[in-house]
Structures are given as structure tokens and as C-alpha cells.
C-alpha atoms as a PDB file:
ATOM      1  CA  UNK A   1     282.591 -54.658  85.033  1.00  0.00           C
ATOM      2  CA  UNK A   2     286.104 -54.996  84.644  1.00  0.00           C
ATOM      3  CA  UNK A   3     288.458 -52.153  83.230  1.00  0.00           C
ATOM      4  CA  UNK A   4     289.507 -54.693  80.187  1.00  0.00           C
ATOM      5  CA  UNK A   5     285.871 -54.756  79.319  1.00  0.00           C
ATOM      6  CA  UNK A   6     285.174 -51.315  79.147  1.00  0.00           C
ATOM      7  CA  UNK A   7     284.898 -50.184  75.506  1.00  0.00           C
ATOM      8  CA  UNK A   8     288.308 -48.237  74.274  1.00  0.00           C
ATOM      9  CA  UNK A   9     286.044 -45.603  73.161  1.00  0.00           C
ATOM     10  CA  UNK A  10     284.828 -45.040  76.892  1.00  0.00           C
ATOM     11  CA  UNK A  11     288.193 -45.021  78.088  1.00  0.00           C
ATOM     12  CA  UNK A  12     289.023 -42.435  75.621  1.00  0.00           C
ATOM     13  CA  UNK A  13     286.435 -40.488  76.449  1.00  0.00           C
ATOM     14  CA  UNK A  14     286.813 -40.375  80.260  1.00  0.00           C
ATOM     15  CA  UNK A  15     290.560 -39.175  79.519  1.00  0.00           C
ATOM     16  CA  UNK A  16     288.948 -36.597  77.310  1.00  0.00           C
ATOM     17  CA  UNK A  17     286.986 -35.439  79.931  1.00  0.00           C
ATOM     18  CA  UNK A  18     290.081 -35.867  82.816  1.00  0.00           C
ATOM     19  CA  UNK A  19     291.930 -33.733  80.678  1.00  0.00           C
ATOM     20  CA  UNK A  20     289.233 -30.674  79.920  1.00  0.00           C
ATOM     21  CA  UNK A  21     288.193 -30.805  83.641  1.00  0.00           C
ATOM     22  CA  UNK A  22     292.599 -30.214  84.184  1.00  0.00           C
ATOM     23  CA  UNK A  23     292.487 -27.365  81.272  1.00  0.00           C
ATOM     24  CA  UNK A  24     289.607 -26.051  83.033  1.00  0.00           C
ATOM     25  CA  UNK A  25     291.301 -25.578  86.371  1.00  0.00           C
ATOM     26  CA  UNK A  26     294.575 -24.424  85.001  1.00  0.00           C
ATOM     27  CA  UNK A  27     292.642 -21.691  83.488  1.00  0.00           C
ATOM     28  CA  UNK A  28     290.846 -20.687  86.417  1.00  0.00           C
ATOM     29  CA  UNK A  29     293.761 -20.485  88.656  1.00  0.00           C
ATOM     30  CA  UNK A  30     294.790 -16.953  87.831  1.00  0.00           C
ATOM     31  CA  UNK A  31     291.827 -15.761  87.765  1.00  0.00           C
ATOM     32  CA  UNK A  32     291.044 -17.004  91.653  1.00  0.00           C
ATOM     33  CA  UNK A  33     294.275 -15.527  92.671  1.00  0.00           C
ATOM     34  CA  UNK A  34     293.221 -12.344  91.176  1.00  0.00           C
ATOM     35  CA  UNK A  35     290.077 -12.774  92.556  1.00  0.00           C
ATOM     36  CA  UNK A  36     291.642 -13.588  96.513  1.00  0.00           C
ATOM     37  CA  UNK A  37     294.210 -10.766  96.161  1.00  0.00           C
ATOM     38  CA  UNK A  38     291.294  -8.527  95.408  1.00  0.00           C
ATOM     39  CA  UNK A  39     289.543  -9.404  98.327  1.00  0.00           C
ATOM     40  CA  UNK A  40     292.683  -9.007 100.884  1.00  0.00           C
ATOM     41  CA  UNK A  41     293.179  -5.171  98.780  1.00  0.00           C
ATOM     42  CA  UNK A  42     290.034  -4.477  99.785  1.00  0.00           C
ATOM     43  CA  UNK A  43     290.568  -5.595 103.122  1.00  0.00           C
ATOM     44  CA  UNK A  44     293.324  -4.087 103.493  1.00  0.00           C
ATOM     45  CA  UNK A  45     291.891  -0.471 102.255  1.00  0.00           C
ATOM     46  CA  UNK A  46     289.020  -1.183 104.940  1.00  0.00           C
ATOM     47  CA  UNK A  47     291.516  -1.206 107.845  1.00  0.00           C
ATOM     48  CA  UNK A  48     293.150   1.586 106.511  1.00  0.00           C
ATOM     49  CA  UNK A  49     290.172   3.596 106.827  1.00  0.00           C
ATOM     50  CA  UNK A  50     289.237   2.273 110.317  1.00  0.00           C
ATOM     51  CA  UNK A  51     292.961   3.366 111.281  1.00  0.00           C
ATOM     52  CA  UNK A  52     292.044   7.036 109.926  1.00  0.00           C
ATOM     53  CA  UNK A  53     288.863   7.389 111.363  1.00  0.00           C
ATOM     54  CA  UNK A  54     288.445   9.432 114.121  1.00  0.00           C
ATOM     55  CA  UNK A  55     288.333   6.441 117.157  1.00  0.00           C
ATOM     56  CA  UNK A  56     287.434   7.026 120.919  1.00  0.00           C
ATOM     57  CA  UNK A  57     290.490   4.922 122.010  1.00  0.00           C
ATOM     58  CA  UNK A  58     290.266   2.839 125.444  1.00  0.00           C
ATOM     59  CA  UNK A  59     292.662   0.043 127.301  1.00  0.00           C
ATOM     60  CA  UNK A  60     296.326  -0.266 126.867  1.00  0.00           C
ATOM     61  CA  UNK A  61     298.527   2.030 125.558  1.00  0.00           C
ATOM     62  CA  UNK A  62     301.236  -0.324 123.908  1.00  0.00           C
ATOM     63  CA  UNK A  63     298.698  -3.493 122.768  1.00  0.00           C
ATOM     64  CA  UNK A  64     298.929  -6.350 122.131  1.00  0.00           C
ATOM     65  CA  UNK A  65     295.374  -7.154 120.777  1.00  0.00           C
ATOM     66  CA  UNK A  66     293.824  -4.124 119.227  1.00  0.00           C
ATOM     67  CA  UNK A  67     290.046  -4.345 118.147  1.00  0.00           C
ATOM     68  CA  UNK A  68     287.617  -1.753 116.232  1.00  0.00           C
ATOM     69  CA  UNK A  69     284.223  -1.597 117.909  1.00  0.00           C
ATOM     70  CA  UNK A  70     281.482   0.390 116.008  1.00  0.00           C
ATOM     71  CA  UNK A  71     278.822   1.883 118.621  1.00  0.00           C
ATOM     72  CA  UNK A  72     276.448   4.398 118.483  1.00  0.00           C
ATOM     73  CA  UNK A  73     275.752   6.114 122.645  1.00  0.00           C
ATOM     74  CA  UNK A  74     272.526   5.441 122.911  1.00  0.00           C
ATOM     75  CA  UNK A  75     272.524   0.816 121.615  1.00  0.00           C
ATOM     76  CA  UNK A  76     272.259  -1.417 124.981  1.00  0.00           C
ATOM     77  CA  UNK A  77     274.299  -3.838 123.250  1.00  0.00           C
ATOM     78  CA  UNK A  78     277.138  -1.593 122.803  1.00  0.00           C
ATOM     79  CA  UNK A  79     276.842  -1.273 126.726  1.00  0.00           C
ATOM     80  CA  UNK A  80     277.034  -4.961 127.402  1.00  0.00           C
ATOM     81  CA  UNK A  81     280.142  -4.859 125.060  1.00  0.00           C
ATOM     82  CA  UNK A  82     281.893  -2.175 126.681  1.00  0.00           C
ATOM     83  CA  UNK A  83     281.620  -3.605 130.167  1.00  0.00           C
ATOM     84  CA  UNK A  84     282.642  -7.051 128.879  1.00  0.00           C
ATOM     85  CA  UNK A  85     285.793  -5.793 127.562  1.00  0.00           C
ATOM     86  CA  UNK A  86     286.739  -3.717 130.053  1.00  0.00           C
ATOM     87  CA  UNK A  87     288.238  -6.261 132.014  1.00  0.00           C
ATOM     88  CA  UNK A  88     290.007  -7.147 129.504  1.00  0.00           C
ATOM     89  CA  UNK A  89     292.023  -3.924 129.371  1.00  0.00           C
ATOM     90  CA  UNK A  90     294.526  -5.244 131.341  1.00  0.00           C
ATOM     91  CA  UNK A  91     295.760  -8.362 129.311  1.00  0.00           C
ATOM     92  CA  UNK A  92     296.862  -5.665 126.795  1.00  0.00           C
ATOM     93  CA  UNK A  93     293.364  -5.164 124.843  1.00  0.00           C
ATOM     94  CA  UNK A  94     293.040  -1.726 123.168  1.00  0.00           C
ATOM     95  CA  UNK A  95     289.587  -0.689 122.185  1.00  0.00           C
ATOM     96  CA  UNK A  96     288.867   1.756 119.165  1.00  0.00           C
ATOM     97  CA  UNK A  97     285.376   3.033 119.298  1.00  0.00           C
ATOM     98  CA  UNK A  98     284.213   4.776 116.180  1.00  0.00           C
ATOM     99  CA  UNK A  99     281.546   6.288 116.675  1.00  0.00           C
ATOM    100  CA  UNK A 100     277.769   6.883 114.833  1.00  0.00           C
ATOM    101  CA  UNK A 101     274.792   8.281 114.907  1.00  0.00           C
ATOM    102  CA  UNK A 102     271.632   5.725 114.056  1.00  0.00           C
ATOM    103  CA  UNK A 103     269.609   4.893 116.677  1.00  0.00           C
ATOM    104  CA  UNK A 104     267.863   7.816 118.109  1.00  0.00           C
ATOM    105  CA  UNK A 105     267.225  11.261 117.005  1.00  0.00           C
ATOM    106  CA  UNK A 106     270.107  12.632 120.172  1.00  0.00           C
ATOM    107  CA  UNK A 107     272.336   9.836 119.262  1.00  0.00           C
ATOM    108  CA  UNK A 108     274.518  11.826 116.713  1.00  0.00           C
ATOM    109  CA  UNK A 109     274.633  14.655 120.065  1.00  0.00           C
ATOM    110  CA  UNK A 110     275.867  12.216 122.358  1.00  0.00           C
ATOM    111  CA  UNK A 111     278.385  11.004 119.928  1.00  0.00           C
ATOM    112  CA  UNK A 112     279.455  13.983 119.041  1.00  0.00           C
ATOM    113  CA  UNK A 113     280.003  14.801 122.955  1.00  0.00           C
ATOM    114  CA  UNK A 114     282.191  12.050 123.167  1.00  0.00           C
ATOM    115  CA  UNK A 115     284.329  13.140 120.284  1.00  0.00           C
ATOM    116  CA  UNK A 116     284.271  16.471 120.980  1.00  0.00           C
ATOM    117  CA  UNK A 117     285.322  16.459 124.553  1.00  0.00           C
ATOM    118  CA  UNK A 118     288.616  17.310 125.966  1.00  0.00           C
ATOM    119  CA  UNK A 119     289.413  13.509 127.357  1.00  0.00           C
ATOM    120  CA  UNK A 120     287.263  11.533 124.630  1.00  0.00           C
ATOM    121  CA  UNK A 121     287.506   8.041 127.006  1.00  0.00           C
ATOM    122  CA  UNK A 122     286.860   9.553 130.072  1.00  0.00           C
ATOM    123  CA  UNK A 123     283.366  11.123 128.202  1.00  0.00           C
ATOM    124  CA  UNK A 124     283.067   7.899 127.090  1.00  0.00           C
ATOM    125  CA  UNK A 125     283.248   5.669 130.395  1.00  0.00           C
ATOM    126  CA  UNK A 126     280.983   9.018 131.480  1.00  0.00           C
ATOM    127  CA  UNK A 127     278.075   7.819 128.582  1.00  0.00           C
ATOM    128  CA  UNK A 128     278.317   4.339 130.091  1.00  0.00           C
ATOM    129  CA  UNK A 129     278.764   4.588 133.558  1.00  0.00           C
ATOM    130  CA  UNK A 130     275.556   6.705 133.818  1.00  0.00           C
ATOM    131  CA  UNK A 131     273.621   4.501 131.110  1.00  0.00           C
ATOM    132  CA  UNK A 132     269.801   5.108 131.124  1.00  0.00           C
ATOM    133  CA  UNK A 133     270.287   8.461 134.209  1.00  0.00           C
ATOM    134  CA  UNK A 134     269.082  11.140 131.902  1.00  0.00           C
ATOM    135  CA  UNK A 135     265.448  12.161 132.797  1.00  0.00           C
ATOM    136  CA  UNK A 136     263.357  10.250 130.358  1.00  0.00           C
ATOM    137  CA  UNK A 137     265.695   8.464 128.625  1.00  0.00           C
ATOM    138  CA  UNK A 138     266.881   4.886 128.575  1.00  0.00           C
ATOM    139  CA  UNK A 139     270.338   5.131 126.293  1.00  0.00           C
ATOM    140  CA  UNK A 140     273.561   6.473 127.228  1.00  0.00           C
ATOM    141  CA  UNK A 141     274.520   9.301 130.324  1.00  0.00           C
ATOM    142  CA  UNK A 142     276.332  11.759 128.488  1.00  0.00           C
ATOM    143  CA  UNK A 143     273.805  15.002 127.111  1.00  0.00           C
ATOM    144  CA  UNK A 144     274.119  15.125 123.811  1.00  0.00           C
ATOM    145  CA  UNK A 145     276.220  17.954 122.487  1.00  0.00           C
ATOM    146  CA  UNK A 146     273.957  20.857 121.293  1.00  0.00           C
ATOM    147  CA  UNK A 147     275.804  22.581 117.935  1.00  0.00           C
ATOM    148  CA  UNK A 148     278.739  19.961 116.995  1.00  0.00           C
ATOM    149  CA  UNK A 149     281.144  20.746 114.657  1.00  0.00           C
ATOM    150  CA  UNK A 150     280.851  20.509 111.133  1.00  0.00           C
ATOM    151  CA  UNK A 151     283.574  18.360 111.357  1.00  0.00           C
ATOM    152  CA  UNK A 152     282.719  16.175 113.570  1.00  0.00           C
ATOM    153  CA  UNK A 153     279.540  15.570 112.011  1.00  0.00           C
ATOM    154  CA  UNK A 154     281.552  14.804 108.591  1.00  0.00           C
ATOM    155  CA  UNK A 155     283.465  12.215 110.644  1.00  0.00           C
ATOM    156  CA  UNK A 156     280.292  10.584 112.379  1.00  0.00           C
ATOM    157  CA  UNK A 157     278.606  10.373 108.332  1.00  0.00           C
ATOM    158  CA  UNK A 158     282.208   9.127 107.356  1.00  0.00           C
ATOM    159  CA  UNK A 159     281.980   6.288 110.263  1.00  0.00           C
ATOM    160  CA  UNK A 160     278.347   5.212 108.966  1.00  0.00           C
ATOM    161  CA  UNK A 161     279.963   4.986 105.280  1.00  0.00           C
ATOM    162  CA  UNK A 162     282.529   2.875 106.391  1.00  0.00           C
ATOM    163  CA  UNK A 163     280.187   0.897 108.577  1.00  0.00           C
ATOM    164  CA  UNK A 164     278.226  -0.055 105.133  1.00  0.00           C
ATOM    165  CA  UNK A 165     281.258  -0.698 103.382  1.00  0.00           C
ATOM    166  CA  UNK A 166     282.239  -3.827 106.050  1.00  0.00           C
ATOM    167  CA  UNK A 167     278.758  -5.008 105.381  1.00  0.00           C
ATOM    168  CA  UNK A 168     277.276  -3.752 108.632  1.00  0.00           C
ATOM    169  CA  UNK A 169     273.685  -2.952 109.355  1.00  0.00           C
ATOM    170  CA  UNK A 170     273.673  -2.317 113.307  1.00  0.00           C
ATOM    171  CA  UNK A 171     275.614  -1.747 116.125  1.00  0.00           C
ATOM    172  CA  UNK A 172     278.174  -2.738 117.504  1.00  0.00           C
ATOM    173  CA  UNK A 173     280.432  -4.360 115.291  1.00  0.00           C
ATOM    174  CA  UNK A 174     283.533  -5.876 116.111  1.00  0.00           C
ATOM    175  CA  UNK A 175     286.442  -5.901 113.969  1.00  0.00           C
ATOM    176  CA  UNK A 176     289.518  -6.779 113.961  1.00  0.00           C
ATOM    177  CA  UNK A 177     292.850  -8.636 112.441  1.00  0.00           C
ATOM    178  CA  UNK A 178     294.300 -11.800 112.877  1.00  0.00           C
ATOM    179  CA  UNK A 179     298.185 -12.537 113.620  1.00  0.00           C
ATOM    180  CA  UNK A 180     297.840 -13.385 109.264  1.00  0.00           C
ATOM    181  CA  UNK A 181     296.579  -9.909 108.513  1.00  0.00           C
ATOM    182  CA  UNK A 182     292.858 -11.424 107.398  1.00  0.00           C
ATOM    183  CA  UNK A 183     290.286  -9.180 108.796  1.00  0.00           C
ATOM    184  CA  UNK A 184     287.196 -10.049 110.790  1.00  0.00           C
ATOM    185  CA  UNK A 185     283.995  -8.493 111.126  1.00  0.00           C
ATOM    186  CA  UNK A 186     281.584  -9.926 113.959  1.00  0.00           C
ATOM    187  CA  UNK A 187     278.426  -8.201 113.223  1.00  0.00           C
ATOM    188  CA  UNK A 188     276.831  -8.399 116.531  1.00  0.00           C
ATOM    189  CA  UNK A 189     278.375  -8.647 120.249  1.00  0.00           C
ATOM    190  CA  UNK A 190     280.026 -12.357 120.730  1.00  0.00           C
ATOM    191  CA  UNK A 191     278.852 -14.249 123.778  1.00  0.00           C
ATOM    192  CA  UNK A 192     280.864 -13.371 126.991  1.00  0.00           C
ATOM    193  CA  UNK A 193     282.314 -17.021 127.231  1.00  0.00           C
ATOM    194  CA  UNK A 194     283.589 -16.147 123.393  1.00  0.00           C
ATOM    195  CA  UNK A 195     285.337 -12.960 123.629  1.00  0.00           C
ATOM    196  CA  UNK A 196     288.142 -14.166 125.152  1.00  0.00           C
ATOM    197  CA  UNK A 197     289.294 -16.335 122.355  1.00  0.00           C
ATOM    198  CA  UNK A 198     288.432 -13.181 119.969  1.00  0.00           C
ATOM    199  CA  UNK A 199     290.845 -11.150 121.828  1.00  0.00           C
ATOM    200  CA  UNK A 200     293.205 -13.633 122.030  1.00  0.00           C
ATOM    201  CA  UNK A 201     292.873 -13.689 118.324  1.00  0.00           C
ATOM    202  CA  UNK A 202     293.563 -10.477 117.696  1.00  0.00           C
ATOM    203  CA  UNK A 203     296.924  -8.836 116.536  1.00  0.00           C
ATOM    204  CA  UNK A 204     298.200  -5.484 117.634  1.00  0.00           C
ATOM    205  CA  UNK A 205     298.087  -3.686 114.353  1.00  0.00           C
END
């Protein structure tokens, strides 16, 4: 059918419609602007809090990629994750490890030994480097820490919090910013061949 045969009544219809479906947008606009710079807020208050928690830090000193890495002593995973980034230390990778306690009844001890101890990375290479040497026990190589401090145990519930809050069920997460400031959450380890791009990816702050 041709456009001069369509019925003028048609026509005016579809520029009816043209013209709603343009209202219709124009009115939503705001509203999905308030609704992305609510999402970046939030973001941004969830980094916030990962900057204030109380992180095991590992790798450089000055970064230039910095990534948050939420592991609890006693998950494999988190193992295979910490010696896959190691390496990476020296391309300017700093590692945050906050610290919980889900997986195992000692899990909050261990943690807490960690965070507790006068060199918190060097109890923390200690938990890895001895994985699975404790007498009948298959998670990390640092004994858990018998009496922690109230603190410290405020800190490890304040860590599982904000592990909800990013929408996290397990460990480890990985988490970190882009050069843009938009934050990403991987909620399991990435594949070895992966984690260089990630890293690569990620900003210092």
C-alpha cells in the first residue's frame, strides 16, 4: 500500500501515537537519571565502606591497580585466588583482603589471627603458605586465635554486612573500580587466563 492511500485518519493516528510514545520518554528521562545517579551514590557509599573496613593489605605500596578481595581463612577458592595474584604484585597490584568468618566453626579464629597479629600480611601469607598443615584440618595454616577482641569481632560481623550489601553470598569476591569510577563485583574467582585483564582494569583508588 502506498502512503497516499493510507486513510488521513491512520496517518493521524500514527502521529498521535509518535507523539505520546515522545511525551512518554521526555517524562521518563529525569526520572532514569535519578534513578542512575542513585545507583552510582550507592556505589559510591559501598566503596567507601570497603575503604574503612579493616583490610589485610598485600602487593605494592604505591598502586596502580588496587582490588578488594573478600575471603574467609579456611575457602580453597580464596587460596587459588591468593596464589594467582600474587604474581601479580609486582605490576603494581595491591590486594585488600577483608576478612570473614562463614565457613567453618574456627574460621572467625583464624580470621581474627590474621587481623589481630602484629604484621597482618605476613599472618596472612602464614594461613596460606601452610594451607591444609593443621592436624585434622583441610583449610587455612594459621591456629585460630582463641579470645579475639571484641573489636575485631565487630569488624569481622561488619565485613559480612557489607559482603550482603554488594550482593554477595560466598567467598571470595572480587571488587574493584574501573578508570570511570563504576564499581565491579565478581562474585566468584575469575579464570586464571582472565585476571589479567581484571587487573589491568582496575584503577588505583
Amino acid at each position: 500500500m502506498s502512503p497516499g492511500s493510507i486513510p488521513s485518519a491512520c496517518l493521524r493516528a500514527g502521529f498521535r501515537l509518535r507523539a505520546a510514545l515522545v511525551v512518554l520518554c521526555l517524562a521518563a528521562a529525569p526520572f532514569l537519571a535519578a534513578a542512575q545517579q542513585g545507583a552510582q551514590s550507592a556505589d559510591t557509599t559501598l566503596w567507601e565502606r570497603l575503604q574503612r573496613a579493616a583490610w589485610v593489605v598485600q602487593g605494592a605500596k604505591r598502586p596502580a591497580h588496587l582490588i578488594y578481595v573478600i575471603a574467609d581463612a579456611n575457602c580453597p577458592y580464596c587460596h587459588d585466588l591468593w596464589l594467582s595474584l600474587r604474581p601479580r604484585y609486582a605490576q603494581g597490584l595491591q590486594v585488600r583482603y577483608v576478612m570473614v568468618g562463614i565457613l567453618t566453626g574456627d574460621s572467625p579464629g583464624k580470621a581474627a589471627a590474621i587481623m589481630e597479629a602484629r604484621n597482618p600480611s605476613l599472618a596472612m601469607d602464614r594461613n596460606e603458605t601452610q594451607w591444609a598443615r593443621l592436624p585434622d584440618d583441610l583449610g587455612g595454616g594459621i591456629p585460630p586465635l582463641q579470645g579475639p577482641k571484641p573489636a575485631t569481632m565487630a569488624a569481622l560481623r561488619a565485613h559480612e554486612q557489607l559482603m550482603h550489601d554488594l550482593g554477595v553470598h560466598g567467598t571470595p569476591a572480587l571488587i574493584y573500580r574501573s578508570a570511570d569510577h563504576v564499581l565491579h563485583v565478581l562474585r566468584s574467582a575469575p579464570d586464571p587466563a582472565k585476571l589479567k585483564t581484571i587487573v589491568d582494569a582496575a584503577a588505583p583508588n
